[in-house]
Protein backbone atom coordinates (compact mmCIF):
# COMPACT_ATOMS: atom_id res chain seq x y z
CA UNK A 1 0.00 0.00 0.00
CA UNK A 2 1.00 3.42 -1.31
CA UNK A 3 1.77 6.58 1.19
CA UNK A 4 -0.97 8.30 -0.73
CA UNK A 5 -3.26 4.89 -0.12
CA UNK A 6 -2.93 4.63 3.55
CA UNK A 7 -3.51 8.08 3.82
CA UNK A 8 -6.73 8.04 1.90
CA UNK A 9 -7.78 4.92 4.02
CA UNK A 10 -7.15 6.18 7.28
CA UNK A 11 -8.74 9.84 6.46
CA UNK A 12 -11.95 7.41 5.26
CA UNK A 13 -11.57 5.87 8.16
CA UNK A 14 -11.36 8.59 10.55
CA UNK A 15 -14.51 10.19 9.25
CA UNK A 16 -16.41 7.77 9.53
CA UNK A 17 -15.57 6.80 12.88
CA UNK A 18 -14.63 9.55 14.85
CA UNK A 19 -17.72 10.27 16.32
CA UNK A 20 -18.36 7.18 17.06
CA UNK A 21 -15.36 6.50 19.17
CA UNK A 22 -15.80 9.53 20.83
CA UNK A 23 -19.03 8.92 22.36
CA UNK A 24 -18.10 5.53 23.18
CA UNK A 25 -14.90 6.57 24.97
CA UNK A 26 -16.98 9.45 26.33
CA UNK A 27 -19.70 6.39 27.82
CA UNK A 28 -17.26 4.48 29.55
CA UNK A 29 -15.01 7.02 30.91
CA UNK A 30 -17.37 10.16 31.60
CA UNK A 31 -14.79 12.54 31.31
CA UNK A 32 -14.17 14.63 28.05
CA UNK A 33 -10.32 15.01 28.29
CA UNK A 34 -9.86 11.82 29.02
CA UNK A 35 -11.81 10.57 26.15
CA UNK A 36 -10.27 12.72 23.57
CA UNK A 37 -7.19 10.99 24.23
CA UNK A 38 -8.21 7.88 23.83
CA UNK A 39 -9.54 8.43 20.97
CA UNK A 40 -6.59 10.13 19.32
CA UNK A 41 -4.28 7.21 20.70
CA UNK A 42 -6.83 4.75 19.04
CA UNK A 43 -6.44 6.65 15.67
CA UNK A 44 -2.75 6.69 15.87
CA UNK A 45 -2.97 3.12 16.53
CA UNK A 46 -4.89 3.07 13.28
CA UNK A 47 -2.51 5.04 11.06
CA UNK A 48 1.09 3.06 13.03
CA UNK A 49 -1.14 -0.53 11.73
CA UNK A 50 -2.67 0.81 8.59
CA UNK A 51 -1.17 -2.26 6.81
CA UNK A 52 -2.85 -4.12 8.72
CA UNK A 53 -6.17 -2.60 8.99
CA UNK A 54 -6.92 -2.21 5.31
CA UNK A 55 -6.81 -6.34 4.97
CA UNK A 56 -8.54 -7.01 7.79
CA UNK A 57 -11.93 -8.67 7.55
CA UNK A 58 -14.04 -6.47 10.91
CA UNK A 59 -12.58 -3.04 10.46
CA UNK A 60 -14.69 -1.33 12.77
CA UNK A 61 -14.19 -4.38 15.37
CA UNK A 62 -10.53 -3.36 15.42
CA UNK A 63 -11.19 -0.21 15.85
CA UNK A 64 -13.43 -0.27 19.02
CA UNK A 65 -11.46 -3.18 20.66
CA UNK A 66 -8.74 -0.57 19.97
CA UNK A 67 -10.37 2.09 21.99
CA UNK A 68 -11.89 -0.63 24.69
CA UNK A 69 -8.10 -1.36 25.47
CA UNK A 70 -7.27 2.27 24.77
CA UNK A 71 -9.57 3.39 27.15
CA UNK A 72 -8.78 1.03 29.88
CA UNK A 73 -5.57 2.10 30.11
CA UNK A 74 -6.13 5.68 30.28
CA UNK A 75 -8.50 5.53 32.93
CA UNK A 76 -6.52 2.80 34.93
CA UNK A 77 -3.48 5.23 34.83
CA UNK A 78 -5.94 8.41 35.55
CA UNK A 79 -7.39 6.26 39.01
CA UNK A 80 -3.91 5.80 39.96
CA UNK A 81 -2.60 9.02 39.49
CA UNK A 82 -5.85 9.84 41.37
CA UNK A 83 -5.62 7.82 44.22
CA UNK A 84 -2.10 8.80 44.50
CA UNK A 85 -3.26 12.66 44.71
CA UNK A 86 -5.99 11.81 47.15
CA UNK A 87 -3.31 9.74 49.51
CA UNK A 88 -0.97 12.84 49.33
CA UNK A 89 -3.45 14.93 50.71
CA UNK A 90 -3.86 13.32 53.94
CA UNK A 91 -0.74 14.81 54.52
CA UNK A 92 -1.18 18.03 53.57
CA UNK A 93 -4.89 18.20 56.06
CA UNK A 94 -5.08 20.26 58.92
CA UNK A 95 -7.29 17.88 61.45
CA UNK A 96 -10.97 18.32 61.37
CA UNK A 97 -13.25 18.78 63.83
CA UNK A 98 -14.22 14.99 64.33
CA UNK A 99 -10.27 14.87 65.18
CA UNK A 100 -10.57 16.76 67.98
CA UNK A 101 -13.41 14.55 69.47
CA UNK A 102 -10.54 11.61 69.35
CA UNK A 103 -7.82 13.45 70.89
CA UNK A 104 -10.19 13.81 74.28
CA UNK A 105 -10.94 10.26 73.91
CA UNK A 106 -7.41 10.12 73.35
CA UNK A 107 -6.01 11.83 76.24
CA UNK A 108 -8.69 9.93 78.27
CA UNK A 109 -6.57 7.09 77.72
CA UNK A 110 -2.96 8.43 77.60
CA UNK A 111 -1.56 6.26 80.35
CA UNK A 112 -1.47 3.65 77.32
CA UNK A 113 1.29 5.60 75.07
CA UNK A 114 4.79 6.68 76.10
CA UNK A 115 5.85 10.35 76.49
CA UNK A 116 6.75 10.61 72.47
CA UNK A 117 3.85 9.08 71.81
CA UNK A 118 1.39 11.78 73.33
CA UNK A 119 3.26 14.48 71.63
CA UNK A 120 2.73 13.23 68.72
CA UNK A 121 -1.32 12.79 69.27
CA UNK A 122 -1.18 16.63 71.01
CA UNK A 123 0.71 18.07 68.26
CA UNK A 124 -1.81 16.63 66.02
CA UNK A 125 -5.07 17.02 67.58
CA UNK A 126 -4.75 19.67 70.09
CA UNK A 127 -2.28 22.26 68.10
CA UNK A 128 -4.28 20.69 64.52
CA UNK A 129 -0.72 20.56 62.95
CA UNK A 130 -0.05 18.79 59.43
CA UNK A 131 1.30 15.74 59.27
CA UNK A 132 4.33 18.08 57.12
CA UNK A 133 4.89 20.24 60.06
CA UNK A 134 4.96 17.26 62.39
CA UNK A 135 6.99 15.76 60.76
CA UNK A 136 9.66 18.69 61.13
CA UNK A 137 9.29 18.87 64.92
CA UNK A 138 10.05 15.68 65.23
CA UNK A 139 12.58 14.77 62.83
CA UNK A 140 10.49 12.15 61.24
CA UNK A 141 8.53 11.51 57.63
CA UNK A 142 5.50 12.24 57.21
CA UNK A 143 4.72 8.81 56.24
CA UNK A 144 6.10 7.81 59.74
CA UNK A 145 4.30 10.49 61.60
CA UNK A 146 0.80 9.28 59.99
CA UNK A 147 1.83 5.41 60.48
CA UNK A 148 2.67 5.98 64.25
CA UNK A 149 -1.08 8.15 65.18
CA UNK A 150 -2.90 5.24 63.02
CA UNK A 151 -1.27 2.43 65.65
CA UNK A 152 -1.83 4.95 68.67
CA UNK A 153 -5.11 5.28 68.02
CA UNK A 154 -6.06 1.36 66.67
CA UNK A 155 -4.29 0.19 70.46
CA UNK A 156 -6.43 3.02 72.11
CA UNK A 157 -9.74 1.82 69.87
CA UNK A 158 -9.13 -1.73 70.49
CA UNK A 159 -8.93 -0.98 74.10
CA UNK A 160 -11.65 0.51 74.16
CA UNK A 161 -13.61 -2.40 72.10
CA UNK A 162 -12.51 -4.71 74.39
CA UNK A 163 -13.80 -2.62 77.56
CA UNK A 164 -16.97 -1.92 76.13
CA UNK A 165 -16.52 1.32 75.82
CA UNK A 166 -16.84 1.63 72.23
CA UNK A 167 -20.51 0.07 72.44
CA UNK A 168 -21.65 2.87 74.86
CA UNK A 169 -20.61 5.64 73.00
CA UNK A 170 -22.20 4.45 70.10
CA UNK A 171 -25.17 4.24 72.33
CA UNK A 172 -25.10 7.76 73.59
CA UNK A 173 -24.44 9.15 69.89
CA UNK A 174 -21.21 9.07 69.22
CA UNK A 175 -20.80 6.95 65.45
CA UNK A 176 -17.67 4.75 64.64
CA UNK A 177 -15.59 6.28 61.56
């Protein structure tokens, strides 16, 4: 096949089933941008297999298994990229109010963490720090800041499962996260 072929092919091709890839794109991943792109990767799939493509016997089945796998991947890479961005904000949080609740159920039970321990929880809770700036007081990660309240505060709840506790403040009001 000629230059001058393919291109005539693939233009052919394109019109014809632009639109159509588009809205299907646009169906499964509900988000313009992202469809655009797979749609323009699917089409330069097209014109890097036009060989290919011209012989084969379900053009239009090529073409939207194309964009299927196309599309997959796009939005598979967006969710990560998305769930990375959510995870990194955690760290970037001041506390909410609901935090505050926990550090008086907290301190309530302070005799169960050591010294370091406690500053941590108060420099969290009481002075609403970000896991960032805690991290600079004490000479830690973030990461290792957040890791160290989430086992503070799964001893404290556990403790407090296993003392019944937990069951009578859910009683009075007070929900489970």
């Amino acid at each position: 096949m000629t230059r001058e072929e393919a291109e005539k092919f693939w233009g052919t091709l394109f019109d014809e089933m632009y639109g159509d890839i588009f809205r299907f794109s646009l169906a499964y991943c509900r988000n313009k941008q992202l469809a655009e792109e797979a749609v323009q990767e699917v089409f330069y799939q097209a014109w890097r297999h036009v060989d290919i493509l011209a012989v084969h016997e379900n053009k239009r089945g090529w073409i939207y298994k194309t964009a299927r796998n196309e599309i997959m991947k796009i939005c598979s890479k967006e969710a990560r990229v998305l769930k990375y961005e959510t995870s990194m904000e955690d760290f970037r949080q001041k506390p909410g109010s609901e935090d505050a609740y926990d550090f008086l159920v907290l301190d309530e039970f302070s005799h169960m963490v050591n010294e370091e321990q406690m500053e941590l929880l108060k420099s969290r809770y009481k002075d609403r720090n970000t896991y960032a700036e805690m991290a600079e007081d004490f000479g830690k990660s973030e990461g290792a800041c957040k890791m160290a309240l989430a086992r503070i505060r799964r001893r404290i709840r556990d403790f407090m499962d296993r003392s019944g506790k937990r069951e009578w403040e859910q009683g009075n009001g007070r929900e489970e996260k």
